[in-house]
PDB file of N, CA and C in Angstrom:
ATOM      1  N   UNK A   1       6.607  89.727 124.899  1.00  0.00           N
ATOM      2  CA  UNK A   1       7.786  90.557 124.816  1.00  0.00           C
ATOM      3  C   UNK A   1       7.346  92.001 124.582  1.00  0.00           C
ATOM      4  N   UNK A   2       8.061  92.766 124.933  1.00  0.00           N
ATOM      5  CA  UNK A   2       7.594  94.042 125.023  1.00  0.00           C
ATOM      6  C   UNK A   2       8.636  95.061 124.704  1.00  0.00           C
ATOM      7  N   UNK A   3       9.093  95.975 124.198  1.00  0.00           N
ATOM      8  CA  UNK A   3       9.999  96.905 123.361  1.00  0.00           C
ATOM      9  C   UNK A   3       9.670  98.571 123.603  1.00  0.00           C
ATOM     10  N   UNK A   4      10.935  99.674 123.717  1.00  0.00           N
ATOM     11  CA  UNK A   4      10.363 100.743 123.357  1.00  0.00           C
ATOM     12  C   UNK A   4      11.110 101.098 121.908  1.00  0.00           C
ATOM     13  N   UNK A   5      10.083 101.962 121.164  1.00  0.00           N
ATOM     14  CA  UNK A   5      11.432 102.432 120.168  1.00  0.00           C
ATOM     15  C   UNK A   5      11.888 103.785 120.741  1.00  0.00           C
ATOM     16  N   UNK A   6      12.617 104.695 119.916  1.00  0.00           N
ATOM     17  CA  UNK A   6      13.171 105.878 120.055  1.00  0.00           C
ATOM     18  C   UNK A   6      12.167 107.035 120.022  1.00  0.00           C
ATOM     19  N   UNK A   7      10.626 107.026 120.067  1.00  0.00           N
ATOM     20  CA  UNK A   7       9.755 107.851 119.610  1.00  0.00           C
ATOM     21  C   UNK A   7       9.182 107.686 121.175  1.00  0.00           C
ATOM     22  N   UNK A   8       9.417 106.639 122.338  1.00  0.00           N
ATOM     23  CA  UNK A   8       8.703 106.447 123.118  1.00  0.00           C
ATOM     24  C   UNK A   8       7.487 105.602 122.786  1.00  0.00           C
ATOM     25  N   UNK A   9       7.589 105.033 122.090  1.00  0.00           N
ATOM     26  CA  UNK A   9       6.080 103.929 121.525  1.00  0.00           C
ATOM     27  C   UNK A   9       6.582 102.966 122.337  1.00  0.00           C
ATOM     28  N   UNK A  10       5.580 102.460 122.391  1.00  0.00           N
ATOM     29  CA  UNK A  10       5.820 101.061 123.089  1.00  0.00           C
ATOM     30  C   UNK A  10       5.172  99.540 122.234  1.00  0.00           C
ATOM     31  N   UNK A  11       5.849  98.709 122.029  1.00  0.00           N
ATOM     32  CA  UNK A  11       5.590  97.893 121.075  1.00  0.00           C
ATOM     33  C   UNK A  11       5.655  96.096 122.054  1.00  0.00           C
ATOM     34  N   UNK A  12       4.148  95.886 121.912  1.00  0.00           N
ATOM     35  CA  UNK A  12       4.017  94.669 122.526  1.00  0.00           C
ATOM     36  C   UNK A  12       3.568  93.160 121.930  1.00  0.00           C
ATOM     37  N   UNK A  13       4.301  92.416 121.664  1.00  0.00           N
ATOM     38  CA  UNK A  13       4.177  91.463 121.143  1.00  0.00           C
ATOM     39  C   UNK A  13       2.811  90.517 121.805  1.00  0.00           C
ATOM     40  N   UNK A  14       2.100  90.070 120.794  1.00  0.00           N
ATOM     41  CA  UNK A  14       1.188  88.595 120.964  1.00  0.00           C
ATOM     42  C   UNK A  14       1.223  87.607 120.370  1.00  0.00           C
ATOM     43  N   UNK A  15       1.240  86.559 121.283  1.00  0.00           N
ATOM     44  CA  UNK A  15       2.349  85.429 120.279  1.00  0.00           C
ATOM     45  C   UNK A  15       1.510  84.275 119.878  1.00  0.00           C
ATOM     46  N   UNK A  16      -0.133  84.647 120.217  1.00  0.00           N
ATOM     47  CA  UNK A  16      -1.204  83.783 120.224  1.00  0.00           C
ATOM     48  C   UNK A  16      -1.572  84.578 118.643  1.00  0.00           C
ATOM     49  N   UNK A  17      -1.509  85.612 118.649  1.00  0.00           N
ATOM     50  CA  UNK A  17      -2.213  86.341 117.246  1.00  0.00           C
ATOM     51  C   UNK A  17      -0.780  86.381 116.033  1.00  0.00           C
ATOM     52  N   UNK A  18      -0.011  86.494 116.620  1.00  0.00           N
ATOM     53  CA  UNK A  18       1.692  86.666 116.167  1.00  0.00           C
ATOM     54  C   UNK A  18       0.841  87.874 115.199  1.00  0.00           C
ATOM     55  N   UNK A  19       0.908  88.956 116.420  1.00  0.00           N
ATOM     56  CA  UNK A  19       0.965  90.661 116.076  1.00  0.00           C
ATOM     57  C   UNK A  19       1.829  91.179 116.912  1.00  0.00           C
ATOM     58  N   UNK A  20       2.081  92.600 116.645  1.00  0.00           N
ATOM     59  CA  UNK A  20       3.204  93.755 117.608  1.00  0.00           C
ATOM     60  C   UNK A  20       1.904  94.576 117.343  1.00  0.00           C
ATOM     61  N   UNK A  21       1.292  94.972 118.888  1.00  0.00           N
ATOM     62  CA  UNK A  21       0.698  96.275 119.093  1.00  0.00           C
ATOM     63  C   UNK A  21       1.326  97.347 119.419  1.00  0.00           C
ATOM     64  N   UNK A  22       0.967  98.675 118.742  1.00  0.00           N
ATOM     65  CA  UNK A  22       1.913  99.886 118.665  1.00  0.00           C
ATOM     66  C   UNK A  22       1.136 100.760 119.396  1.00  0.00           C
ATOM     67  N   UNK A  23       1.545 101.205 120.757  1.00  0.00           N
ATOM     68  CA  UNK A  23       1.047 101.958 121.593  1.00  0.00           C
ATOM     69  C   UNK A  23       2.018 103.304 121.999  1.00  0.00           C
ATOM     70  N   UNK A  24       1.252 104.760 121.548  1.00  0.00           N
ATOM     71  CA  UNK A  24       2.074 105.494 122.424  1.00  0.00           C
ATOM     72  C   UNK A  24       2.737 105.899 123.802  1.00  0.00           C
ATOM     73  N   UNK A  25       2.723 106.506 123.635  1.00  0.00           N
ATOM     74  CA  UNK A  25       3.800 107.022 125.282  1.00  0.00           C
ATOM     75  C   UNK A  25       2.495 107.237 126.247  1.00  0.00           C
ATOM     76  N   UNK A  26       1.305 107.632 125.975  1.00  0.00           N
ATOM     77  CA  UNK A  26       0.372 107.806 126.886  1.00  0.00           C
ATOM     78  C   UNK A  26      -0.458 107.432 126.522  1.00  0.00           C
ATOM     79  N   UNK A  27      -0.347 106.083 126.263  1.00  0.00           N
ATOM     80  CA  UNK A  27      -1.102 104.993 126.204  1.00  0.00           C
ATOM     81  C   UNK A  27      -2.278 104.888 125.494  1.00  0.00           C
ATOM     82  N   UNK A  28      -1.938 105.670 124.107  1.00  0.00           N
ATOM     83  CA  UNK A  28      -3.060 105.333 123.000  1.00  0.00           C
ATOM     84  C   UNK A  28      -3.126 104.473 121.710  1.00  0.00           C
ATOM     85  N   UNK A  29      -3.568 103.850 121.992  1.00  0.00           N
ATOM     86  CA  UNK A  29      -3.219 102.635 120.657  1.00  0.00           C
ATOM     87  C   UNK A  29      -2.575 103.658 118.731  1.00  0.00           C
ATOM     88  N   UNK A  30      -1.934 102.731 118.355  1.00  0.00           N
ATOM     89  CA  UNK A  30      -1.509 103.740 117.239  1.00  0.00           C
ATOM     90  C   UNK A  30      -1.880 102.613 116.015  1.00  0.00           C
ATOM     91  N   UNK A  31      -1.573 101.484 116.151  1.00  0.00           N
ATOM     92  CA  UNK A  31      -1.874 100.050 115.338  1.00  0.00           C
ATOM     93  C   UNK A  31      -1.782  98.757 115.774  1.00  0.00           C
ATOM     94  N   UNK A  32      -1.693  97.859 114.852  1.00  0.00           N
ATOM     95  CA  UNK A  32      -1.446  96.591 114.955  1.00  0.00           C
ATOM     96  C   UNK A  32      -0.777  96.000 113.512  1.00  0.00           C
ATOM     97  N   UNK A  33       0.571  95.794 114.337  1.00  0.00           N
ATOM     98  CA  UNK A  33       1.358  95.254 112.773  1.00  0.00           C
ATOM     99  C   UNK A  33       1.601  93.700 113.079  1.00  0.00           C
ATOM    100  N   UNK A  34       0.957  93.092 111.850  1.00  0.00           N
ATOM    101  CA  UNK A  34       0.848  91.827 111.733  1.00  0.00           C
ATOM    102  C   UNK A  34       1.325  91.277 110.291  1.00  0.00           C
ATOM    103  N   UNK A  35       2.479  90.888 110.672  1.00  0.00           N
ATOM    104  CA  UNK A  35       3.505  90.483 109.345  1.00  0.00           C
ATOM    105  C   UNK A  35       3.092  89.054 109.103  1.00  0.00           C
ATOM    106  N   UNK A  36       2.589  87.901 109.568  1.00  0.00           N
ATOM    107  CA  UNK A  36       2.898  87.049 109.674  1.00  0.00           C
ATOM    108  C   UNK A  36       1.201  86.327 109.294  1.00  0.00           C
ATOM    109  N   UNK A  37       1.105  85.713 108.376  1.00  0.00           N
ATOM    110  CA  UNK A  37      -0.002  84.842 108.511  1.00  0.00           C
ATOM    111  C   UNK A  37      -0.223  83.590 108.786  1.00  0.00           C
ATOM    112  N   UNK A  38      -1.345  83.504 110.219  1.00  0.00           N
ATOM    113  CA  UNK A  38      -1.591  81.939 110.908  1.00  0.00           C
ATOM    114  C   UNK A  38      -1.831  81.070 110.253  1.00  0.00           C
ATOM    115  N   UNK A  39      -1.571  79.780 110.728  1.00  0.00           N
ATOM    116  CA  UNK A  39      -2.638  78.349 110.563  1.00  0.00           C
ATOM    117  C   UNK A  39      -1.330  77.310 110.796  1.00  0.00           C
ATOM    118  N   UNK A  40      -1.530  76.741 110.514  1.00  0.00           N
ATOM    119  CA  UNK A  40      -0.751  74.989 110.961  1.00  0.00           C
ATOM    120  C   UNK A  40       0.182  75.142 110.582  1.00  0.00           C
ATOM    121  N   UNK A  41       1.972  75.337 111.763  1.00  0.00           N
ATOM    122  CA  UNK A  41       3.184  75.097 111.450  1.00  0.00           C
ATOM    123  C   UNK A  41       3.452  76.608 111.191  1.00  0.00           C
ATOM    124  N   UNK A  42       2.804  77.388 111.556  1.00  0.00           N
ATOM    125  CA  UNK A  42       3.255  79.017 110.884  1.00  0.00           C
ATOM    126  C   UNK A  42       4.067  79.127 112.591  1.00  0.00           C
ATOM    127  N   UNK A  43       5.167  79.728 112.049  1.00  0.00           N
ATOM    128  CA  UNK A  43       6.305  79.603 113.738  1.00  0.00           C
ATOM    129  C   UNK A  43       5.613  81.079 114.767  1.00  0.00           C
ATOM    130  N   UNK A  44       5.177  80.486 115.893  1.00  0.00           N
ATOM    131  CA  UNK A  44       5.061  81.675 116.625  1.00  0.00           C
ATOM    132  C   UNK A  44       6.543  82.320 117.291  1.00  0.00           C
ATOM    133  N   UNK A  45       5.798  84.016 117.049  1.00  0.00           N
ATOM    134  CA  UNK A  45       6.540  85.204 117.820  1.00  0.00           C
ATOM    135  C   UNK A  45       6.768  84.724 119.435  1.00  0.00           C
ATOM    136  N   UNK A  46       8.456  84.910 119.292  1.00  0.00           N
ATOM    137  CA  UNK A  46       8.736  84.961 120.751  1.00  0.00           C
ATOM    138  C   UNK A  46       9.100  86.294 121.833  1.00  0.00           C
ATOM    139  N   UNK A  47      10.000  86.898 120.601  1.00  0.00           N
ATOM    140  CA  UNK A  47      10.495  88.221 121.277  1.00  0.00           C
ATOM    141  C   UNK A  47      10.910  89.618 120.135  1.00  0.00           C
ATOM    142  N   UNK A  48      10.791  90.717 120.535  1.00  0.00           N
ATOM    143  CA  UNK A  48      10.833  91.658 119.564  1.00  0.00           C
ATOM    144  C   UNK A  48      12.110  92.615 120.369  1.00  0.00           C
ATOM    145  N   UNK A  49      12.687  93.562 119.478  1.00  0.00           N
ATOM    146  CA  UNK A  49      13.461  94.259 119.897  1.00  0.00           C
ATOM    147  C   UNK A  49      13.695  95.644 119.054  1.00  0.00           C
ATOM    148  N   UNK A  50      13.479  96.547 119.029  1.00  0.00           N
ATOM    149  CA  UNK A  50      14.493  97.535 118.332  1.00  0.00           C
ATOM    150  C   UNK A  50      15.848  97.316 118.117  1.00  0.00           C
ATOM    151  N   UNK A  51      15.934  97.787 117.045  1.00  0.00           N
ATOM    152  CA  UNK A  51      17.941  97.669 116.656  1.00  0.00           C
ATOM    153  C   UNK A  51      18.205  98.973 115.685  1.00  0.00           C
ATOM    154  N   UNK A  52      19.021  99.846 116.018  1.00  0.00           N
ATOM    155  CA  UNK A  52      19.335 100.868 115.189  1.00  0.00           C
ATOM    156  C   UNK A  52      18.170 102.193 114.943  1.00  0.00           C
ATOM    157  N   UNK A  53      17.386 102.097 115.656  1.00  0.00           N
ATOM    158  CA  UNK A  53      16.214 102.675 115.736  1.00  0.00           C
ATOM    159  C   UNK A  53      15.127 102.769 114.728  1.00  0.00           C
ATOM    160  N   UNK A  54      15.500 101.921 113.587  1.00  0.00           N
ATOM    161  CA  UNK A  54      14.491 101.925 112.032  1.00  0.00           C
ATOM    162  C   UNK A  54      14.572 100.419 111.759  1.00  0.00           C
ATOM    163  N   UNK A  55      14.941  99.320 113.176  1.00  0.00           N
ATOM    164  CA  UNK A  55      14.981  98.806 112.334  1.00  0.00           C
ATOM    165  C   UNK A  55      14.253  97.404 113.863  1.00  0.00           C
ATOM    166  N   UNK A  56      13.053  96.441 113.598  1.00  0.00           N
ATOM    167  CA  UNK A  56      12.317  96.240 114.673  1.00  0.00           C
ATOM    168  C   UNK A  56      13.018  94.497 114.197  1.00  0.00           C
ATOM    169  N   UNK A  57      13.400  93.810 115.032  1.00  0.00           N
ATOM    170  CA  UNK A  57      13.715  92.319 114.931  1.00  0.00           C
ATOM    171  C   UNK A  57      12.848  91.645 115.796  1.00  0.00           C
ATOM    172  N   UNK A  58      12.480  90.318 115.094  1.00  0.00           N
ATOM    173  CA  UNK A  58      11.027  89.658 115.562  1.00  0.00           C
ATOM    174  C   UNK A  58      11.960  88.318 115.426  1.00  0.00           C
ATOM    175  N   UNK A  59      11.642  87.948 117.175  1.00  0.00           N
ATOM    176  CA  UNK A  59      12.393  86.477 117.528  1.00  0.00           C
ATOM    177  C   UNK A  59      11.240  84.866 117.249  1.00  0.00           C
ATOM    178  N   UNK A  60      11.709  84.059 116.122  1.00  0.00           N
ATOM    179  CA  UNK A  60      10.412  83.199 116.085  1.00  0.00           C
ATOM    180  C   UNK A  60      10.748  81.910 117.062  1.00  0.00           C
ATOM    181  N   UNK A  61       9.725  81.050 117.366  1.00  0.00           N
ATOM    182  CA  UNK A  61       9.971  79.978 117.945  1.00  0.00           C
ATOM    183  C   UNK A  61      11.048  78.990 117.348  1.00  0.00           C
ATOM    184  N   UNK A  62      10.987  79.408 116.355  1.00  0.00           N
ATOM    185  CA  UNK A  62      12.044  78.084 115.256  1.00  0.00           C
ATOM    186  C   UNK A  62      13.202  78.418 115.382  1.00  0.00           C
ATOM    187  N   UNK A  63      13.651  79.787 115.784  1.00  0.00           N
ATOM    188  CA  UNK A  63      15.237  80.233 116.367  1.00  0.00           C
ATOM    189  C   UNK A  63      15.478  81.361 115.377  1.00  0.00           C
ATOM    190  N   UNK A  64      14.969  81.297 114.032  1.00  0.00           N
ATOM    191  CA  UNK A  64      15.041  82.519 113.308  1.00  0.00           C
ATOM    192  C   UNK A  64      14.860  83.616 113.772  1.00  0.00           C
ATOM    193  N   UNK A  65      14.955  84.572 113.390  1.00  0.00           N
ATOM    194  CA  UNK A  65      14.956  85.988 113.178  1.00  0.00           C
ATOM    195  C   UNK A  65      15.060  87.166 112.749  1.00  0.00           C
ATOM    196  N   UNK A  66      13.666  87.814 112.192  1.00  0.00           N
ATOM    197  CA  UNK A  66      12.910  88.197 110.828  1.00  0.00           C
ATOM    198  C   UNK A  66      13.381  89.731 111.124  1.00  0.00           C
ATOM    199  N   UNK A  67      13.980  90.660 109.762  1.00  0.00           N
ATOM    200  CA  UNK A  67      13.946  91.800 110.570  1.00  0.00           C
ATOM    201  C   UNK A  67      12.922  93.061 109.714  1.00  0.00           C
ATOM    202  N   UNK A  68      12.543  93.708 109.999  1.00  0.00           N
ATOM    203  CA  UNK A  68      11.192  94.835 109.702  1.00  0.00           C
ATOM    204  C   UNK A  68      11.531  96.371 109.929  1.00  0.00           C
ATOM    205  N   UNK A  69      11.697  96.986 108.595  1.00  0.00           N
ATOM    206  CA  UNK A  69      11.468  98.428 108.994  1.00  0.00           C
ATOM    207  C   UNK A  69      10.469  98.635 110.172  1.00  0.00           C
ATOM    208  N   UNK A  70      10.844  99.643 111.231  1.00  0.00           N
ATOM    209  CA  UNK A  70      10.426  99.638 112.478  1.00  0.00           C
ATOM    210  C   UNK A  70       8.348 100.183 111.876  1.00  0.00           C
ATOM    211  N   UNK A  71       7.905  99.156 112.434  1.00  0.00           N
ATOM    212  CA  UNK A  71       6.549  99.772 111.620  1.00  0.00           C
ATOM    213  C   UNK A  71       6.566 100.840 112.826  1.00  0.00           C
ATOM    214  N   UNK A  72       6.273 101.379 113.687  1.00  0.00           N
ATOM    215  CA  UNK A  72       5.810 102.341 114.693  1.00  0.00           C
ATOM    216  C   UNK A  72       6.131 104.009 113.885  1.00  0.00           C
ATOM    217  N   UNK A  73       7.851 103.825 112.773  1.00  0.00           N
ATOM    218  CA  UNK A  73       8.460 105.068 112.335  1.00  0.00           C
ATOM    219  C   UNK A  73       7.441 105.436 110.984  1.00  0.00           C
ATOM    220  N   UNK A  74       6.707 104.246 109.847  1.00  0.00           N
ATOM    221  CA  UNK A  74       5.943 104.505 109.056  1.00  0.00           C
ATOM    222  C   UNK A  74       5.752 103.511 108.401  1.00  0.00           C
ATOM    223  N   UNK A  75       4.683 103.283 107.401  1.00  0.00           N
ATOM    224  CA  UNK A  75       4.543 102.346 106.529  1.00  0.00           C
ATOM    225  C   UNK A  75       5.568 100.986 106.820  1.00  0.00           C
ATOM    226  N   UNK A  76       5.390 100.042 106.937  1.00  0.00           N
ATOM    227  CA  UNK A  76       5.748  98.884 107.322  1.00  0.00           C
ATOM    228  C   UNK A  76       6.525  98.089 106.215  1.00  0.00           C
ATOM    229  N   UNK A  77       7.850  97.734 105.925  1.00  0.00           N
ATOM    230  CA  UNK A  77       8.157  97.128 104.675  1.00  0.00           C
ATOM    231  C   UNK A  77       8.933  96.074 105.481  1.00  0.00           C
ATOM    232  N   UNK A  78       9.008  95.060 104.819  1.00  0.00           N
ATOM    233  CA  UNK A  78      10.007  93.526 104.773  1.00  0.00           C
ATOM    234  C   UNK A  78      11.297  93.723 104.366  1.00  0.00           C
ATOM    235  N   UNK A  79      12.416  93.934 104.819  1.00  0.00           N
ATOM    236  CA  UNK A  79      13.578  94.083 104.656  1.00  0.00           C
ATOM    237  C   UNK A  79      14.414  92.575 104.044  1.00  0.00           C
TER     238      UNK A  79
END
């Protein structure tokens, strides 16, 4: 899944690492936000989205859906 926010970042989900890579507008890596820690039964990332522009929603396999100060805007917190 793949997302822009309002800054022009581009935010691409991996659902093998269950990370969001944060890439700018001309294509320079900025991070890797990884909320989620692996191993047996941990639900993989399906889809990501911006909502409200501060605010990044992460779709899991289990049907939930986790929502995250937009990490791309700053410091990353759990809402």
């Amino acid at each position: 899944s793949v997302c822009v926010d309002c800054d022009n970042n581009i935010l691409s989900l991996d659902s093998n690492s269950r990370s969001i890579h944060i890439i700018n507008q001309n294509g320079n890596f900025l991070k890797i936000f990884s909320p989620f820690i692996g191993g047996p039964g941990t639900p993989k990332l399906k889809a990501i989205c911006v909502y409200k522009e501060d605010k990044l929603l992460v779709g899991q396999d289990t049907g939930k859906i986790r929502v995250f100060k937009n990490p791309s805007l700053s410091d990353v917190t759990k809402l």
